[in-house]
N, C-alpha and C. Protein backbone atom coordinates (compact mmCIF):
# COMPACT_ATOMS: atom_id res chain seq x y z
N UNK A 1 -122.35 106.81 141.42
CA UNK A 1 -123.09 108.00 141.81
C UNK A 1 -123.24 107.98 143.33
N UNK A 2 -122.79 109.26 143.76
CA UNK A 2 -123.15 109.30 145.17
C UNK A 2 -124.28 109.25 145.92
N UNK A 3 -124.59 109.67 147.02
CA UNK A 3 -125.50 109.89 147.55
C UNK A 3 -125.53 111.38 147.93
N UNK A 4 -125.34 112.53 147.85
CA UNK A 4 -125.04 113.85 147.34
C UNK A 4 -125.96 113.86 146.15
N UNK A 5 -124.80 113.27 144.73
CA UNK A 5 -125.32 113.30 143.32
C UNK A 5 -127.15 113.17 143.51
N UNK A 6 -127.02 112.26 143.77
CA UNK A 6 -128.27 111.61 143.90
C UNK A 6 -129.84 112.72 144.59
N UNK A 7 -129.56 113.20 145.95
CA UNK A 7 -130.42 114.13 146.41
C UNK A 7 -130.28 115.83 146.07
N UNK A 8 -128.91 115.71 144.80
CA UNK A 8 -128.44 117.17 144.16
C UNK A 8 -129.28 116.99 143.41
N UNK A 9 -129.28 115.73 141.84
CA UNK A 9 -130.15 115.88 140.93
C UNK A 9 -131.51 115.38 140.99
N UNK A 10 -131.99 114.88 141.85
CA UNK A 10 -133.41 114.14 142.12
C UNK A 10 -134.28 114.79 143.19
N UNK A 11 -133.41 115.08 144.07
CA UNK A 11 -134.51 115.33 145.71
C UNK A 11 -134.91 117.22 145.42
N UNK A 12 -135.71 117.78 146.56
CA UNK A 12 -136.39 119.32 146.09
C UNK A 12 -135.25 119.88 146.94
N UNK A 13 -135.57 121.50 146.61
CA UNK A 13 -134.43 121.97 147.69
C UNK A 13 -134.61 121.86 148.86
N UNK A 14 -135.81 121.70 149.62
CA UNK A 14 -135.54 120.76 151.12
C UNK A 14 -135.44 120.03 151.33
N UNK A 15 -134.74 118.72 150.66
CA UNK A 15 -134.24 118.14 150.77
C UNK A 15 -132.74 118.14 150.97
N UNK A 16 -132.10 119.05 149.95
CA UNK A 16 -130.92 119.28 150.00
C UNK A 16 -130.60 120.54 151.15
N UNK A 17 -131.51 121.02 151.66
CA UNK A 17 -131.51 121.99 152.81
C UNK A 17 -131.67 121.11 153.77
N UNK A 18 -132.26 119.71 154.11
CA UNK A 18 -131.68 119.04 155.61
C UNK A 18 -130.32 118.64 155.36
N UNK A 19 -130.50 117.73 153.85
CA UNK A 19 -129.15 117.45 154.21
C UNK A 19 -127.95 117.93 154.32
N UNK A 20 -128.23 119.36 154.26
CA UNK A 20 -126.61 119.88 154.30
C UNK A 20 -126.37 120.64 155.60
N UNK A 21 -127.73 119.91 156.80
CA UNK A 21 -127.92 120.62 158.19
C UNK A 21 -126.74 119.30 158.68
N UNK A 22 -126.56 118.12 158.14
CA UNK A 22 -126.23 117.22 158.68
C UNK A 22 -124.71 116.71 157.90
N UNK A 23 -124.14 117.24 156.74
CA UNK A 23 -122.79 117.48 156.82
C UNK A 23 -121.85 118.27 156.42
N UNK A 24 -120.18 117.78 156.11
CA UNK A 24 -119.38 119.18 155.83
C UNK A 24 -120.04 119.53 154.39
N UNK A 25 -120.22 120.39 154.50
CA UNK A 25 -120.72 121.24 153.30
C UNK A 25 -119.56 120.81 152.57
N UNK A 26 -117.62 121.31 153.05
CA UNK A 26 -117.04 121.22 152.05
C UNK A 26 -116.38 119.71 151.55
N UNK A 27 -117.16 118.89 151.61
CA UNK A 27 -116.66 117.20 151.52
C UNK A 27 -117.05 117.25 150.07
N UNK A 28 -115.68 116.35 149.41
CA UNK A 28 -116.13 115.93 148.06
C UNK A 28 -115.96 114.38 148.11
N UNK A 29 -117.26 115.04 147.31
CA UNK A 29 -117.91 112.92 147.06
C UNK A 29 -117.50 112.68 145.67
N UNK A 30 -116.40 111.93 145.86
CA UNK A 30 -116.13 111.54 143.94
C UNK A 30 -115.03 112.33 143.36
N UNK A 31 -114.66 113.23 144.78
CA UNK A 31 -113.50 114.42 144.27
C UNK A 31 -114.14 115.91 143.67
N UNK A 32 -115.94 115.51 144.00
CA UNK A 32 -117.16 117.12 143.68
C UNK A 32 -117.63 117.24 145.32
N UNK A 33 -116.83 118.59 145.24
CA UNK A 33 -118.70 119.31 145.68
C UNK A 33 -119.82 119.30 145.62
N UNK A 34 -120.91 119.64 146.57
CA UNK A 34 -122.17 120.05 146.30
C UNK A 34 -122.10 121.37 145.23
N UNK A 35 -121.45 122.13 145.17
CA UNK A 35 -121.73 123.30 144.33
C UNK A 35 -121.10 122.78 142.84
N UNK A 36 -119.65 121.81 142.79
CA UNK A 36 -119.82 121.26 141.68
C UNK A 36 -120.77 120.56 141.10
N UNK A 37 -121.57 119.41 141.74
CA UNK A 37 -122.51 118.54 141.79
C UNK A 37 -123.12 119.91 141.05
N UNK A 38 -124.05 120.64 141.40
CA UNK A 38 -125.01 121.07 141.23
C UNK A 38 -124.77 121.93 139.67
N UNK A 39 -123.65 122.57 139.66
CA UNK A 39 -123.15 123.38 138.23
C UNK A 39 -123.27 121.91 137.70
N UNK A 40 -122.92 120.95 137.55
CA UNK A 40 -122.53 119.96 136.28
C UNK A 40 -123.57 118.85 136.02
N UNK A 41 -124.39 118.88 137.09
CA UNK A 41 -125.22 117.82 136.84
C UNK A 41 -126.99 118.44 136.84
N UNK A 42 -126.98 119.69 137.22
CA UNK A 42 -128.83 119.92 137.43
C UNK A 42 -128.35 121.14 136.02
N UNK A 43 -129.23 120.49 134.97
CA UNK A 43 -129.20 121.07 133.94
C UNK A 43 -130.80 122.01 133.92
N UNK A 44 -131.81 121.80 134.70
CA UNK A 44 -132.48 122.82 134.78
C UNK A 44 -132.21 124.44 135.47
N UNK A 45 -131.71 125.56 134.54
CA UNK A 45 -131.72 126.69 135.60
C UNK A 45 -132.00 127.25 136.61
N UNK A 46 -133.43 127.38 136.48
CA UNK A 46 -134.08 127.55 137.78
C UNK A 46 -134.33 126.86 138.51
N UNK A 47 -133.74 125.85 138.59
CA UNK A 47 -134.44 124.93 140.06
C UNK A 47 -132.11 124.73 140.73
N UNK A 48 -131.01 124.61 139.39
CA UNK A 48 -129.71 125.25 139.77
C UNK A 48 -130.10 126.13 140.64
N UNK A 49 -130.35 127.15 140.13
CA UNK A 49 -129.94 128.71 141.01
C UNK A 49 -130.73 128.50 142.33
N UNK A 50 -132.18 127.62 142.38
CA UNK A 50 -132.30 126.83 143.89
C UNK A 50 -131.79 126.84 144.61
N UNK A 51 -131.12 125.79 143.85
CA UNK A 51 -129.81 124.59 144.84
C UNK A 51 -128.21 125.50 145.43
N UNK A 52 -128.21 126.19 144.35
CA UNK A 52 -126.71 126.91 144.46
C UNK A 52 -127.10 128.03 145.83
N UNK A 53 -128.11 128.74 145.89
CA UNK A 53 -128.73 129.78 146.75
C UNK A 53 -128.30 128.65 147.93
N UNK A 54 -129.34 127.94 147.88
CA UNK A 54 -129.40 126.87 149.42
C UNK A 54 -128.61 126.53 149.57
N UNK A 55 -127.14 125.89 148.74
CA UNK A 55 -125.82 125.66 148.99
C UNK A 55 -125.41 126.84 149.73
N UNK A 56 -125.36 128.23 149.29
CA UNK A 56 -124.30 128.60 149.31
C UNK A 56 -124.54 129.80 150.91
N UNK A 57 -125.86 129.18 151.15
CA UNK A 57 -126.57 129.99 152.35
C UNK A 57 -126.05 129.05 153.73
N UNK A 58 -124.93 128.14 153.38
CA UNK A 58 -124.48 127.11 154.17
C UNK A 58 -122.65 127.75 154.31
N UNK A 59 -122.20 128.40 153.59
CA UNK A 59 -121.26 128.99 153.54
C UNK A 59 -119.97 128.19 153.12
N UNK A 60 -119.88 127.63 151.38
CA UNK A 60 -119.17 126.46 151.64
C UNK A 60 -117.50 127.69 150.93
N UNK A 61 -116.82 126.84 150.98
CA UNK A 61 -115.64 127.70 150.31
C UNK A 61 -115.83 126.98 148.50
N UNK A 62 -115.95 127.95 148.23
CA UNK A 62 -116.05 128.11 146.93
C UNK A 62 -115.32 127.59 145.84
N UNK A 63 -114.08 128.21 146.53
CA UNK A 63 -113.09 127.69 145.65
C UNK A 63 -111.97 126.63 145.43
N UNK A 64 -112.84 125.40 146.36
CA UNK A 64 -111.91 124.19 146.56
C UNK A 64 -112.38 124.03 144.95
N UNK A 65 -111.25 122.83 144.52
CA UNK A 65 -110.85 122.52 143.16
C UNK A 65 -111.23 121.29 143.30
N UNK A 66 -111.80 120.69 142.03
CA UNK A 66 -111.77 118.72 141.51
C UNK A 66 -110.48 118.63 141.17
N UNK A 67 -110.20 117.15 141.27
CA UNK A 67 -108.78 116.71 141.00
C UNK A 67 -108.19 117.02 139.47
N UNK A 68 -109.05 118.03 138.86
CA UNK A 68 -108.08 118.67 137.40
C UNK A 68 -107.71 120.26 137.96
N UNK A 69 -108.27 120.25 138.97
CA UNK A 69 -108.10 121.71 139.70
C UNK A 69 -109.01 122.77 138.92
N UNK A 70 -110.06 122.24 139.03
CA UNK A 70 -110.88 123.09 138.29
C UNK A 70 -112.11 123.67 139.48
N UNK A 71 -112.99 124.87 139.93
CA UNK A 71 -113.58 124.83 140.94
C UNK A 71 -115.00 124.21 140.27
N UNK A 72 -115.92 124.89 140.84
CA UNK A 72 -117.28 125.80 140.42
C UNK A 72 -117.46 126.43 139.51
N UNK A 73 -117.27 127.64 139.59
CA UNK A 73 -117.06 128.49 139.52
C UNK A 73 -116.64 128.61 138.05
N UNK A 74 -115.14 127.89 137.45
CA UNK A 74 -114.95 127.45 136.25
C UNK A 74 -115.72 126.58 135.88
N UNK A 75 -116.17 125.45 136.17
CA UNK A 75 -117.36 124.58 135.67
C UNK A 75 -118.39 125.37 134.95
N UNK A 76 -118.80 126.28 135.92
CA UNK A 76 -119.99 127.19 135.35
C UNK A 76 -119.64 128.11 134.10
N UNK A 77 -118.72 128.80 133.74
CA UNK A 77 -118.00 129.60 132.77
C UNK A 77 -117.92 128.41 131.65
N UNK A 78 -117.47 126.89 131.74
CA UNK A 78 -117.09 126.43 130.52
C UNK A 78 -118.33 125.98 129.77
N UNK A 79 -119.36 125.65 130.98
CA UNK A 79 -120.83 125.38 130.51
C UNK A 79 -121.74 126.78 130.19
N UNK A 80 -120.96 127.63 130.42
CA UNK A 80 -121.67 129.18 129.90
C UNK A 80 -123.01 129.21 130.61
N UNK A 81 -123.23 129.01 131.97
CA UNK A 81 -124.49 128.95 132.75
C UNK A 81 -124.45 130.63 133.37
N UNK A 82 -124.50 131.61 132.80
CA UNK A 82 -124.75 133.36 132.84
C UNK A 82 -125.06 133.66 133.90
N UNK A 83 -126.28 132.68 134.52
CA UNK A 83 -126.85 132.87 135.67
C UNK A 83 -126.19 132.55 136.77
N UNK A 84 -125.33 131.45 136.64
CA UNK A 84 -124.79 130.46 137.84
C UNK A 84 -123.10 131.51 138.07
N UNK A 85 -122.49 132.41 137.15
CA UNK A 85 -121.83 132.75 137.13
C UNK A 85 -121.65 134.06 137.69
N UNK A 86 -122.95 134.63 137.14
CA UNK A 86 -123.35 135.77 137.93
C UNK A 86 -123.67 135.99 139.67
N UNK A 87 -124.19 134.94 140.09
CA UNK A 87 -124.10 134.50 141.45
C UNK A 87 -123.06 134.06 141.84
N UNK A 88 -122.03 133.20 141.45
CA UNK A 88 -120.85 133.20 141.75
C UNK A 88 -120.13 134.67 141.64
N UNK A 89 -120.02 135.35 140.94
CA UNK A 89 -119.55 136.50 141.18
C UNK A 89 -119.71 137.65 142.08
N UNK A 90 -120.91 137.63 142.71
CA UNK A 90 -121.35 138.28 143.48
C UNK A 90 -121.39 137.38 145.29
N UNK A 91 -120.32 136.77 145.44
CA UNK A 91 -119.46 135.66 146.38
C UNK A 91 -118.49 136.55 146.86
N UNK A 92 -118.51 137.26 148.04
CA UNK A 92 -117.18 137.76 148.63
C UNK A 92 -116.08 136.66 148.24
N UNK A 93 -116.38 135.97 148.48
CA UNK A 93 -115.04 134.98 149.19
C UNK A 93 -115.06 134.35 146.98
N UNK A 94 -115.04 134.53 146.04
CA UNK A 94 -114.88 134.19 145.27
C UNK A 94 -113.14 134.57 145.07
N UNK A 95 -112.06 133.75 145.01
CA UNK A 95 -110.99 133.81 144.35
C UNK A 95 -110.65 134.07 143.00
């Protein structure tokens, strides 16, 4: 587990709002994103749609892929998260 993982599923969203003052938003730790991190591992909704807001108010590209080439974006659709999908959809830059 990273240290990402770690302040994705444990720390508040200001937490994850310094730390993403301090790196590339689009770095994958483990071969995830922060926006993967956050679809696959914060199984509470509302405190997700948090994290994903504060992610995505950082401007990351969306649609980098994990090493099955899968993004976000699909993560969120296979876990049927309505909410997380719906905000992804409403993503200019969604591919």
């Amino acid at each position: 587990m990273s240290v990402f993982d770690l302040i994705v599923q444990n720390g508040s969203v200001r937490q994850v709002h310094l730390m993403l003052e301090w790196i590339d938003i689009n770095s994958k730790s483990l071969s995830e994103t922060l926006l993967m991190v956050c679809v696959r591992k914060v199984f509470d909704p509302t405190r997700r749609l948090a994290l994903l807001k504060t992610i995505l108010n950082f401007k990351p590209d969306i649609n980098l892929q994990d090493g099955k080439g899968q993004t976000a974006f699909m993560s969120a659709c296979i876990c049927e998260q309505e909410d997380t999908i719906n905000l992804f959809l409403r993503q200019p830059s969604l591919e």
